[in-house]
C-alpha atoms as a PDB file:
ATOM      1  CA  UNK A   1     151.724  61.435 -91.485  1.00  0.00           C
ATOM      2  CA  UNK A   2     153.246  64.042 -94.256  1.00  0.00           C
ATOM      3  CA  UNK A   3     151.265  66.097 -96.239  1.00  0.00           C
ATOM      4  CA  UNK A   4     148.189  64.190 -98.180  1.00  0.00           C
ATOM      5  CA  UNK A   5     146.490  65.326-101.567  1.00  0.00           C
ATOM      6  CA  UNK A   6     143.009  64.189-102.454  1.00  0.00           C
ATOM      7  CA  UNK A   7     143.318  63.446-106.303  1.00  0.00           C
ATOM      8  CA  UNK A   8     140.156  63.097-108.596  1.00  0.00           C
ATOM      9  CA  UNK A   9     140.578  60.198-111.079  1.00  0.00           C
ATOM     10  CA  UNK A  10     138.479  58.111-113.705  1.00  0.00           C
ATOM     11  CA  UNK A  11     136.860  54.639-113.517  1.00  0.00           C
ATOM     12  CA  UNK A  12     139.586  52.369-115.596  1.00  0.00           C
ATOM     13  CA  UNK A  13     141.662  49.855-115.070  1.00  0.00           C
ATOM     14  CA  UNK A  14     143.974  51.894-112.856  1.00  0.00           C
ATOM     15  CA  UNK A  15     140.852  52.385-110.868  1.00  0.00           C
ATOM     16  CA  UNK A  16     139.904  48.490-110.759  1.00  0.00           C
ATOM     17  CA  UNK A  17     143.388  47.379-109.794  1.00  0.00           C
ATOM     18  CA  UNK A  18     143.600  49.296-106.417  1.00  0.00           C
ATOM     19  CA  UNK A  19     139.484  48.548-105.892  1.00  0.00           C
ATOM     20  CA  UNK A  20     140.642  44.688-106.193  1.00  0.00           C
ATOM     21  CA  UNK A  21     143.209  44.604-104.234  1.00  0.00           C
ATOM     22  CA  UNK A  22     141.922  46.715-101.345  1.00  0.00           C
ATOM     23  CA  UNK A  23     140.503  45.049 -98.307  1.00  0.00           C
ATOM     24  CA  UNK A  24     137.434  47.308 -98.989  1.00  0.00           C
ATOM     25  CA  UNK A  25     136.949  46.847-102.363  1.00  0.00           C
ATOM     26  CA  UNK A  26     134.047  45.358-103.523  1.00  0.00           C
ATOM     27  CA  UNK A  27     131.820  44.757-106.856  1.00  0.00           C
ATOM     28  CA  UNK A  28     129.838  48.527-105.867  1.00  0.00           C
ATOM     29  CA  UNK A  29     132.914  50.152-106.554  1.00  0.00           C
ATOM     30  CA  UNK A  30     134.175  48.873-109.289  1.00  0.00           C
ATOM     31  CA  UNK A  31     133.785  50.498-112.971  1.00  0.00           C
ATOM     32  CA  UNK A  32     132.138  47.756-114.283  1.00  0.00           C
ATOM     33  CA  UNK A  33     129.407  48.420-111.780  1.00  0.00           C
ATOM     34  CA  UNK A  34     129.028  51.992-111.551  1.00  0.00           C
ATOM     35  CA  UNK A  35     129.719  52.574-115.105  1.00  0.00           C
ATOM     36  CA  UNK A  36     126.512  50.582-115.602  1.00  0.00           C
ATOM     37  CA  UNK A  37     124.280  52.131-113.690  1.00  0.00           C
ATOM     38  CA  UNK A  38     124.436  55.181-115.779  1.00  0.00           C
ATOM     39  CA  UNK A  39     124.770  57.571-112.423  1.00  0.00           C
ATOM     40  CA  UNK A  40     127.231  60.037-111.887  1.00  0.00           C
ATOM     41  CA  UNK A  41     130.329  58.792-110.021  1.00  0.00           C
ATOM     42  CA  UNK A  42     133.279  61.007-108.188  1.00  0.00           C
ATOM     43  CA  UNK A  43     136.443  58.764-107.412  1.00  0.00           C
ATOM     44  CA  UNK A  44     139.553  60.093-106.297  1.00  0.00           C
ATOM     45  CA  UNK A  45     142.725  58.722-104.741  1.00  0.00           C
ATOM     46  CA  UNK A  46     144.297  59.599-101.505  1.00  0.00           C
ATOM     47  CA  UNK A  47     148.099  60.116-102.424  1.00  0.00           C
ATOM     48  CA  UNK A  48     151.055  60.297 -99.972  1.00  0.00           C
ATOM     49  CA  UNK A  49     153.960  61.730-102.089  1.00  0.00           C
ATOM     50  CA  UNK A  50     153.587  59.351-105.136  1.00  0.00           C
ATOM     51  CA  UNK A  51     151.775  56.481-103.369  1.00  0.00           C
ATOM     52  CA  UNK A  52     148.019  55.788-103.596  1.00  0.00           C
ATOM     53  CA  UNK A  53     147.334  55.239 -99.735  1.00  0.00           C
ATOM     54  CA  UNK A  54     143.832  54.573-100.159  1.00  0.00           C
ATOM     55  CA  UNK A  55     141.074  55.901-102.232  1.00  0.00           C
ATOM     56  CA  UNK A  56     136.941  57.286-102.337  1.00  0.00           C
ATOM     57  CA  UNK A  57     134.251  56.475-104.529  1.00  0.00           C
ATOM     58  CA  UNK A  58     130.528  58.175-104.484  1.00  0.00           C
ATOM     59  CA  UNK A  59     127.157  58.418-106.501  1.00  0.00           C
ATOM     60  CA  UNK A  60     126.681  62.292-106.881  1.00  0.00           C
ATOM     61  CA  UNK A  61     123.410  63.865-107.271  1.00  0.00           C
ATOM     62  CA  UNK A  62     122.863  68.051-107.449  1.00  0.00           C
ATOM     63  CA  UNK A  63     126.235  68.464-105.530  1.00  0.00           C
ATOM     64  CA  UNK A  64     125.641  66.105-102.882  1.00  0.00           C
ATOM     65  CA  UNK A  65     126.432  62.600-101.952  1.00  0.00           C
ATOM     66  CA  UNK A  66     123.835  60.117-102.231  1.00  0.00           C
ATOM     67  CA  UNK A  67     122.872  55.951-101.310  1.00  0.00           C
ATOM     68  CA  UNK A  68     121.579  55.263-104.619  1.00  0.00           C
ATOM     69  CA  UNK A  69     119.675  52.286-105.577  1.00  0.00           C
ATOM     70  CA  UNK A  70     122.032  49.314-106.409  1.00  0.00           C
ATOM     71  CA  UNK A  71     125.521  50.817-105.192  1.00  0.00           C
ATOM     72  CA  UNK A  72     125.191  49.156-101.768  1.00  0.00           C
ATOM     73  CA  UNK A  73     128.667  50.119-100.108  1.00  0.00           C
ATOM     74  CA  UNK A  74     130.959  53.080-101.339  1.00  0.00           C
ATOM     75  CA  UNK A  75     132.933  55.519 -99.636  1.00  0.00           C
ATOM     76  CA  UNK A  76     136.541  54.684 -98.196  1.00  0.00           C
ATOM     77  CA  UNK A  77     138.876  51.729 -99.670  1.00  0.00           C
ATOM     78  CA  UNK A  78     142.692  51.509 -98.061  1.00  0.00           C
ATOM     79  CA  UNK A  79     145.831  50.638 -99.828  1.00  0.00           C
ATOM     80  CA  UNK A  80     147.875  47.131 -98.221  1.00  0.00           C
ATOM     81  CA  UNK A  81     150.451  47.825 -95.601  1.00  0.00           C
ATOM     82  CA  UNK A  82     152.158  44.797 -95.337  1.00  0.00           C
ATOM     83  CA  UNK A  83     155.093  46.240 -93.700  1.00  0.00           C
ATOM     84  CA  UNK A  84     152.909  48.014 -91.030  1.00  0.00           C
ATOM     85  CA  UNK A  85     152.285  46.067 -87.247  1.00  0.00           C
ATOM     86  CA  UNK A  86     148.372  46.961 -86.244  1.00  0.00           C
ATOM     87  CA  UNK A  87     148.769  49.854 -84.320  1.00  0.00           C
ATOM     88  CA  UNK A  88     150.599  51.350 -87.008  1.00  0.00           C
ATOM     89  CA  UNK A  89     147.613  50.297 -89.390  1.00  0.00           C
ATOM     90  CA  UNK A  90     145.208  51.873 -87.114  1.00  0.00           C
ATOM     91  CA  UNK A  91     146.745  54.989 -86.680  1.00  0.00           C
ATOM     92  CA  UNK A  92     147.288  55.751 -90.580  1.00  0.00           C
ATOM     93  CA  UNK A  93     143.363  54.843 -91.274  1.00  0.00           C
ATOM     94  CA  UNK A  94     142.104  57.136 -88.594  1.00  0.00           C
ATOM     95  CA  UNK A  95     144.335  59.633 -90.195  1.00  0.00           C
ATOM     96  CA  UNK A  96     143.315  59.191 -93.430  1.00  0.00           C
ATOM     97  CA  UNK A  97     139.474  58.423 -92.922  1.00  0.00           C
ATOM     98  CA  UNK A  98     139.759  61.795 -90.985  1.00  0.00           C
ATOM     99  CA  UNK A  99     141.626  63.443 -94.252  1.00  0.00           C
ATOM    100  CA  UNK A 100     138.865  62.128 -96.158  1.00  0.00           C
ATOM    101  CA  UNK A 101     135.995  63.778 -94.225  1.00  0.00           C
ATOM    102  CA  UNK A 102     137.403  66.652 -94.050  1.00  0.00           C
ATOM    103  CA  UNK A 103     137.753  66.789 -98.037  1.00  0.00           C
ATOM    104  CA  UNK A 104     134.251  65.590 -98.787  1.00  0.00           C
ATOM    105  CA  UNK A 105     132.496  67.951 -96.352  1.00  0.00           C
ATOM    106  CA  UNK A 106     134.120  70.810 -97.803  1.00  0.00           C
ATOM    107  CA  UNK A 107     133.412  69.812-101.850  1.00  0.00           C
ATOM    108  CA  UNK A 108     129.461  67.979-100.914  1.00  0.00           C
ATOM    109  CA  UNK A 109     126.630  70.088 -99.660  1.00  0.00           C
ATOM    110  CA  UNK A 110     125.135  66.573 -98.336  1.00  0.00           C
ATOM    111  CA  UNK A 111     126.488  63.282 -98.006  1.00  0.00           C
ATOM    112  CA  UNK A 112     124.601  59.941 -97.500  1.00  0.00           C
ATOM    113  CA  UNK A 113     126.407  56.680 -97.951  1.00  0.00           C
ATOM    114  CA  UNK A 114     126.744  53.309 -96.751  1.00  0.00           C
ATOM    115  CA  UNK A 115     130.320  52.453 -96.196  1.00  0.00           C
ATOM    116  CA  UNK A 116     132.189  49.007 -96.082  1.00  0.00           C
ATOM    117  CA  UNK A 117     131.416  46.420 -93.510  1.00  0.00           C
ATOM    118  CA  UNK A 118     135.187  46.320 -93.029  1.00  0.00           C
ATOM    119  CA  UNK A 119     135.522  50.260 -92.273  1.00  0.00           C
ATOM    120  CA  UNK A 120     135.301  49.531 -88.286  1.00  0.00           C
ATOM    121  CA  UNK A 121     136.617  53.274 -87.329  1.00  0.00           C
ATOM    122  CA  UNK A 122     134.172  55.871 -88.010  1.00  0.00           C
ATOM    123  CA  UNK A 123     135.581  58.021 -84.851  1.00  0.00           C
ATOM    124  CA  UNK A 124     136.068  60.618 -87.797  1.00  0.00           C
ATOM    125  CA  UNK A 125     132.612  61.128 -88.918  1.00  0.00           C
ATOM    126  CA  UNK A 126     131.563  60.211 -85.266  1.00  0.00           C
ATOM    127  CA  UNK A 127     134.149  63.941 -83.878  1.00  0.00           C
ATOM    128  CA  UNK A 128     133.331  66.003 -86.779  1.00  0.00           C
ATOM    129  CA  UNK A 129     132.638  69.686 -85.532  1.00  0.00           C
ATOM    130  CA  UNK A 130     133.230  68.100 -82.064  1.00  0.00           C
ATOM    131  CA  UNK A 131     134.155  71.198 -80.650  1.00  0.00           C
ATOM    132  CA  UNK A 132     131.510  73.312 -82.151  1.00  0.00           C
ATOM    133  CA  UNK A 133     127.949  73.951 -82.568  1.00  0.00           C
ATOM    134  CA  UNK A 134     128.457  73.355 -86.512  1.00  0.00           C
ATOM    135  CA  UNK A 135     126.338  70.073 -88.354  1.00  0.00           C
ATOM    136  CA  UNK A 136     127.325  66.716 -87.313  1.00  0.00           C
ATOM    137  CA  UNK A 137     126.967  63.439 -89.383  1.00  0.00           C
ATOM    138  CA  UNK A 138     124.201  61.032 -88.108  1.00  0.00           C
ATOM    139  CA  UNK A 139     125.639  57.382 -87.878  1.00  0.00           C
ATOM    140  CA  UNK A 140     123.077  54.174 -88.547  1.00  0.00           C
ATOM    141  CA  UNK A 141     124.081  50.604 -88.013  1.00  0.00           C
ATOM    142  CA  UNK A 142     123.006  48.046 -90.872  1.00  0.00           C
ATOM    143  CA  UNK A 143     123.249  44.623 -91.175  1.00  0.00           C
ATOM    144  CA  UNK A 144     124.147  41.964 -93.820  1.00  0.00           C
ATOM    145  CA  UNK A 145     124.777  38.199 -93.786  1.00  0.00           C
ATOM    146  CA  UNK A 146     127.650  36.199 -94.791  1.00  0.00           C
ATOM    147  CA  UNK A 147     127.892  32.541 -95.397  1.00  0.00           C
ATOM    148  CA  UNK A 148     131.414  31.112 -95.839  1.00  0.00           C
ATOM    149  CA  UNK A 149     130.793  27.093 -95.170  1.00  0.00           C
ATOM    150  CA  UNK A 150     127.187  26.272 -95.853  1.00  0.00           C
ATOM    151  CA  UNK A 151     125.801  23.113 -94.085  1.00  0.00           C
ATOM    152  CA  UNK A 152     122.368  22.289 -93.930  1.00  0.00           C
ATOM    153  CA  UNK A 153     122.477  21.451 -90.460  1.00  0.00           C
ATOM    154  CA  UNK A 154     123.004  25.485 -89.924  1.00  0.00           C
ATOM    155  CA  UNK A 155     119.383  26.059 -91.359  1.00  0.00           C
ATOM    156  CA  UNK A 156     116.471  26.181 -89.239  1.00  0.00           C
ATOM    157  CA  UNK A 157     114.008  23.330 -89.193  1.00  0.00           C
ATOM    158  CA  UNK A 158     111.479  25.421 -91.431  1.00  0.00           C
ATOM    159  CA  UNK A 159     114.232  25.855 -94.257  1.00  0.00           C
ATOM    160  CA  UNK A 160     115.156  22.703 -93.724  1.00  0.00           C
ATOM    161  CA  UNK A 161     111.661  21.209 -94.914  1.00  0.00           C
ATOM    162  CA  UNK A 162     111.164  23.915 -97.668  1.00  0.00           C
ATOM    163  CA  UNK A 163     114.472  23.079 -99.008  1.00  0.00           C
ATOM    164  CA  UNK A 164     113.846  18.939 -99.312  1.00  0.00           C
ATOM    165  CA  UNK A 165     110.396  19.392-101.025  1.00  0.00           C
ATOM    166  CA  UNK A 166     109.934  17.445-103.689  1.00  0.00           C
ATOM    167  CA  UNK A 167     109.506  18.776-107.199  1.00  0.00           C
ATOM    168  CA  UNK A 168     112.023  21.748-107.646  1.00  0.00           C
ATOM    169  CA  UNK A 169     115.074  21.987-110.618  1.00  0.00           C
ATOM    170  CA  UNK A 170     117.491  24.540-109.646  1.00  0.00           C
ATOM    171  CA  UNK A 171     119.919  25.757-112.901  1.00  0.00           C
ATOM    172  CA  UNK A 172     122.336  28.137-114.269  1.00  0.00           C
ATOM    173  CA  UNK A 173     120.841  30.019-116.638  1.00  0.00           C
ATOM    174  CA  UNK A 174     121.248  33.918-117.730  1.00  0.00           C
ATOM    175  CA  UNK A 175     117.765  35.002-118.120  1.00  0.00           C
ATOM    176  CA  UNK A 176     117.603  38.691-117.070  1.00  0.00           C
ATOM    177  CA  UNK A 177     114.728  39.604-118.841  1.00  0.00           C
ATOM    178  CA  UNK A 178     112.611  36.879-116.557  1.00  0.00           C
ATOM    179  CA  UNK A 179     113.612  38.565-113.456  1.00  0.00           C
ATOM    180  CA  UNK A 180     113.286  41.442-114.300  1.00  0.00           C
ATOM    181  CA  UNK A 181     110.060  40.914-114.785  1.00  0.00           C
ATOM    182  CA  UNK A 182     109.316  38.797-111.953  1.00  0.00           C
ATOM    183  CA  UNK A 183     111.246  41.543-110.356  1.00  0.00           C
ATOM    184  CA  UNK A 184     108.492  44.734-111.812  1.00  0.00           C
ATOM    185  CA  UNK A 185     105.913  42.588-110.895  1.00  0.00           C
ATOM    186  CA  UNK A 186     106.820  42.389-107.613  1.00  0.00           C
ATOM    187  CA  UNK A 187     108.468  45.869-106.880  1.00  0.00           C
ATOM    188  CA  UNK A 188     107.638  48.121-109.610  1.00  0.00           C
ATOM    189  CA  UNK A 189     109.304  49.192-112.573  1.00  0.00           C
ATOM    190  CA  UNK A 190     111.091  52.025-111.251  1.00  0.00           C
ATOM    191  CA  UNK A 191     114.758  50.415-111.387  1.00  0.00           C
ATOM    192  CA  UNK A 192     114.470  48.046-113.912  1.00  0.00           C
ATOM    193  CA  UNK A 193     116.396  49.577-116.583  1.00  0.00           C
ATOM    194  CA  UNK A 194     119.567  50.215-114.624  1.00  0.00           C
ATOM    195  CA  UNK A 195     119.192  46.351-112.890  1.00  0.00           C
ATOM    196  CA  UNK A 196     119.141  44.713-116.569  1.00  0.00           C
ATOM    197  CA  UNK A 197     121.987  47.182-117.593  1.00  0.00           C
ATOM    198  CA  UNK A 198     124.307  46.052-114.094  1.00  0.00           C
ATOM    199  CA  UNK A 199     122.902  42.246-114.322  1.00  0.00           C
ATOM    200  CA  UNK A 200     124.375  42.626-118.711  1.00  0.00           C
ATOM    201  CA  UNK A 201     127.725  44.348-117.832  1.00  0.00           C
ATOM    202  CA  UNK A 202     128.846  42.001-114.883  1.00  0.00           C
ATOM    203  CA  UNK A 203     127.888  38.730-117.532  1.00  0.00           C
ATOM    204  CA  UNK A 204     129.853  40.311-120.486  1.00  0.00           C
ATOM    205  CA  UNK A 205     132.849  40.516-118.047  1.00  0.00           C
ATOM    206  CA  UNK A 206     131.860  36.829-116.879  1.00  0.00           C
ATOM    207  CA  UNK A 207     131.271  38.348-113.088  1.00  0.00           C
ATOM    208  CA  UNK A 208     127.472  37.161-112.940  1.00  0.00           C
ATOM    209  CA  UNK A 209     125.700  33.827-112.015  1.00  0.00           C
ATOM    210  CA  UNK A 210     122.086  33.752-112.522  1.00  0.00           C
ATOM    211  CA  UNK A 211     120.163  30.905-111.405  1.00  0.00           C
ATOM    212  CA  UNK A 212     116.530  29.761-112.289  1.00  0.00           C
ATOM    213  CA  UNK A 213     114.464  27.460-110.288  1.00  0.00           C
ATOM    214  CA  UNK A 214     110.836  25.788-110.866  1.00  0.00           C
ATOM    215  CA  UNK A 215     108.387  23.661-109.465  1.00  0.00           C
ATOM    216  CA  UNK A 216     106.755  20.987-111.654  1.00  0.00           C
ATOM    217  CA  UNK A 217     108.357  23.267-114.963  1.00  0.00           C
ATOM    218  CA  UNK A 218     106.577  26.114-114.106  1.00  0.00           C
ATOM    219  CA  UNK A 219     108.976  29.306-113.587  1.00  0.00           C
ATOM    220  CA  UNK A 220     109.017  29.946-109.925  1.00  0.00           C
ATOM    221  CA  UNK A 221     112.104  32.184-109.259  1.00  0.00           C
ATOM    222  CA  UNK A 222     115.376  33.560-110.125  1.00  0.00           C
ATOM    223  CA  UNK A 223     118.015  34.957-108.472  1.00  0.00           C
ATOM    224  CA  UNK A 224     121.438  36.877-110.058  1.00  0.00           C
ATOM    225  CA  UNK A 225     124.680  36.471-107.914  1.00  0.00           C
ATOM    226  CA  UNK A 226     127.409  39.158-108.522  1.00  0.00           C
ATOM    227  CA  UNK A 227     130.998  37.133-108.137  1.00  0.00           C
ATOM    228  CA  UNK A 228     134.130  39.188-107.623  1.00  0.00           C
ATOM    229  CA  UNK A 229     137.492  38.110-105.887  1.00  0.00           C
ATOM    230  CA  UNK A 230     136.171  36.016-103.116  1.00  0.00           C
ATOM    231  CA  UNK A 231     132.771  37.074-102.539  1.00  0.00           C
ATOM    232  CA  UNK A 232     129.407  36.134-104.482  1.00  0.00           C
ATOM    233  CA  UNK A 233     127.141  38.614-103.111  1.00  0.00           C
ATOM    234  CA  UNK A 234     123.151  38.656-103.532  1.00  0.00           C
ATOM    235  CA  UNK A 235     122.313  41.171-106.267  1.00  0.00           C
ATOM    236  CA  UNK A 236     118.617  40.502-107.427  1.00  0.00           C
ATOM    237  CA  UNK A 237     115.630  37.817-106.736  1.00  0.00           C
ATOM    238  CA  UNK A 238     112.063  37.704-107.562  1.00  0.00           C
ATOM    239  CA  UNK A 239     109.868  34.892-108.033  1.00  0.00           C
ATOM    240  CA  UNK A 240     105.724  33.364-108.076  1.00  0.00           C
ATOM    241  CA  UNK A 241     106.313  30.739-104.835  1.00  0.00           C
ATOM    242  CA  UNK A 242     107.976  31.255-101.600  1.00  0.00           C
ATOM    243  CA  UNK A 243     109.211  27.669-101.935  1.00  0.00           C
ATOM    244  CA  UNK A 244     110.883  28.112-104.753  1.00  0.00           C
ATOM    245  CA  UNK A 245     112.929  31.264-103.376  1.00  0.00           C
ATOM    246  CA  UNK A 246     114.483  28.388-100.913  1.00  0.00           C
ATOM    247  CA  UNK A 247     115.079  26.011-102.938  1.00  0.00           C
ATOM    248  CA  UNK A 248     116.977  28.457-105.457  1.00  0.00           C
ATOM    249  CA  UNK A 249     118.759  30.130-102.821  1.00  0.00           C
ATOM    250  CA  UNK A 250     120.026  26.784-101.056  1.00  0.00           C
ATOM    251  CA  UNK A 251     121.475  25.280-104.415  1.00  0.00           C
ATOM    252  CA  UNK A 252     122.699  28.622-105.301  1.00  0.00           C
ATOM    253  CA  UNK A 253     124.678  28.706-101.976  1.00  0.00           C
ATOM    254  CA  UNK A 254     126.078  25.787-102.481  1.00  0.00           C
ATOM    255  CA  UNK A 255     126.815  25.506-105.455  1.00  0.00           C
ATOM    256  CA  UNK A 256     128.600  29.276-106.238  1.00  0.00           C
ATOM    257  CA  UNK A 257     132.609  28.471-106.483  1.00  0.00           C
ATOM    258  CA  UNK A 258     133.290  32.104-104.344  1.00  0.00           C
ATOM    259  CA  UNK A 259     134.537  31.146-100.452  1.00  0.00           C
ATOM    260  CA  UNK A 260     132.014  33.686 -98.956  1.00  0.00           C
ATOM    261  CA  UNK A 261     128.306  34.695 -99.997  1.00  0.00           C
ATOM    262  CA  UNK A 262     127.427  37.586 -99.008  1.00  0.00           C
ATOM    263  CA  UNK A 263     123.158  37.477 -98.590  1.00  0.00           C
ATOM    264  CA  UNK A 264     123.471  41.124 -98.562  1.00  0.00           C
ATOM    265  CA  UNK A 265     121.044  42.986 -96.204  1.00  0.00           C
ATOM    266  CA  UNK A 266     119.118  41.816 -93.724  1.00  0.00           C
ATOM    267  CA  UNK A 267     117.535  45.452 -92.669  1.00  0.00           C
ATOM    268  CA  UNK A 268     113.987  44.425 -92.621  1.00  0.00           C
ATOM    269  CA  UNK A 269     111.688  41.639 -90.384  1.00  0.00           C
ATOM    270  CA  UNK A 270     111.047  39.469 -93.169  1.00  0.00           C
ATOM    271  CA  UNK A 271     113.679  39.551 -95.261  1.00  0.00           C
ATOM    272  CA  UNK A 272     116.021  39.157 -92.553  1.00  0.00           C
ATOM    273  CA  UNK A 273     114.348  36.361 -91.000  1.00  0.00           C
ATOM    274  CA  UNK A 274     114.545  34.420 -94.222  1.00  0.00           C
ATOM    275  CA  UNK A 275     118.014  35.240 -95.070  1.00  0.00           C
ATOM    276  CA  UNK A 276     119.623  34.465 -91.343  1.00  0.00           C
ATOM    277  CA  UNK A 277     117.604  31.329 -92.078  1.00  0.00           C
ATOM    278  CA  UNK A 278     120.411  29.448 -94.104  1.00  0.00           C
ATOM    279  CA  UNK A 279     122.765  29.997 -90.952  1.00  0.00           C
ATOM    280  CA  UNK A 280     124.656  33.135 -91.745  1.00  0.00           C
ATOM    281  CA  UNK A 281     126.380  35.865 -89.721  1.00  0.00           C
ATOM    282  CA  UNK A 282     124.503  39.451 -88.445  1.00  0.00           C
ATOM    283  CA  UNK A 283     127.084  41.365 -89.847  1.00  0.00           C
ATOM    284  CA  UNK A 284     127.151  45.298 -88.921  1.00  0.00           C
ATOM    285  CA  UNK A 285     128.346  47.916 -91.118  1.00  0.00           C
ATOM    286  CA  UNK A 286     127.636  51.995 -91.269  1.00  0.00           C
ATOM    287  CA  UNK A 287     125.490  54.203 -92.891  1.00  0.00           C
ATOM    288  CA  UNK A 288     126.566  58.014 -92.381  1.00  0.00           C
ATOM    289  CA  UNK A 289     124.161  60.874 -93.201  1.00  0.00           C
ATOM    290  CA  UNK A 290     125.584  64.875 -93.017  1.00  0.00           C
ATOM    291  CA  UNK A 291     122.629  67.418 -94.041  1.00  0.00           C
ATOM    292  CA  UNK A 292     122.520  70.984 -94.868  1.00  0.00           C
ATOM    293  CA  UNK A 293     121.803  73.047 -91.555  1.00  0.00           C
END
């Protein structure tokens, strides 16, 4: 491949048409999102001559790469190449994944970032400083769920029953200061600020659905879905019953107008289990970590 520049750029609407129409390109990375959560953000572009090949997005931190709270994937997006037969494809994103490590590792002291669940080839991070005794990237495997034809007959028996209880109203309603409070209750207050700032800038750009369910009128939980191209992915629940969580979930699921929902994460015992209980996938994707010797 000729010669390759890594460009720095700004969060606009340059930015948001390549996120949107790259395979990788999800609601973390766009400038709606990040801009919201009031970190600080490197993007740049990968450019071949004049063309924008594929581009990198990260929350920075005292010179270093971070996972922050709420940004749930970043790292690599690639450009279309409709023209291109697979092994073709394959070859240019090894290439350019392995451009891209070699840039950040040379501008970030420490990088820590949980890439796409469509980024497949890691052999770059997996080879770097192969051949010598310098620091290597550590490689994790999580997991997410996604959901692209609900039927009920995919739940297990015990969501099942929860789900056909009597005496729970699911609607669509935007109350963000409810969960966030259900949310502080439950978790602490430490985030709260930069989840009611995300959950307000993805409604004024009409890319939210919030959903509130009760039990006998009583406020049992609520749940905010993020909704961008064809995916409505989990953002935020908190609620009082267990039941109602189910209940909100299920109608939620079915009733979002995005193809796939993405349950996102599913990286712990419990909250797995109840997540992989509406009959989703066990979807992998990477987590790379490179530390200061």
């Amino acid at each position: 491949m000729e010669f390759m520049q890594f460009i720095k750029t700004e969060l606009n609407d340059k930015w948001d048409w390549f996120v949107e129409n790259s395979p990788q390109g999800s609601i973390f990375s766009t400038s709606t999102f990040l801009l919201a959560t009031g970190y600080e953000v490197d993007a740049y572009y990968v450019m071949k001559g004049l063309q924008k090949i594929a581009a990198f997005v990260c929350v920075v931190e005292n010179g270093n790469i971070i996972q922050a709270p709420h940004v749930i994937h970043s790292g690599i997006m690639f450009g279309k190449w409709n023209n291109k037969n697979t092994a073709q494809i394959n070859a240019i994103q090894f290439e350019v994944t392995e451009f891209i490590v070699e840039q950040i590792t040379q501008k970030y002291k420490e990088i820590y970032f949980n890439l796409h669940p469509e980024i497949i080839d890691i052999r770059p991070f997996s080879w770097y400083n192969y051949h010598n005794e310098g620091r290597k990237f550590r490689i994790d495997i999580r997991y997410t769920s996604f959901i692209d034809e609900p039927s009920i007959l995919d739940l297990n028996t015990s969501r099942k029953q929860a789900i056909c209880q009597t005496g729970y109203f699911t609607t669509e309603e935007y109350y963000p200061q409810h969960l966030c409070m259900l949310y502080a209750a439950q978790n602490g207050d430490e985030n709260i600020d930069k989840m009611f700032n995300i959950m307000q800038a993805l409604h004024i750009k009409d890319m939210l659905k919030m959903y509130v369910t009760r039990y006998c009128g009583q406020l049992g939980n609520v749940i905010a879905f993020s909704t961008y191209k064809d995916t409505a992915t989990a953002l935020y629940s908190a609620g009082k019953m267990a039941e109602c969580a189910s209940a909100g979930l299920w109608w939620a699921i079915c009733s979002l107008e995005n193809p796939i929902v993405n349950l996102e994460g599913i990286n712990s015992p419990k909250r797995g289990a109840f997540k992989l209980s509406f009959g989703g996938s066990v979807t992998p994707y990477y987590q790379v970590k490179l530390c200061q010797n």
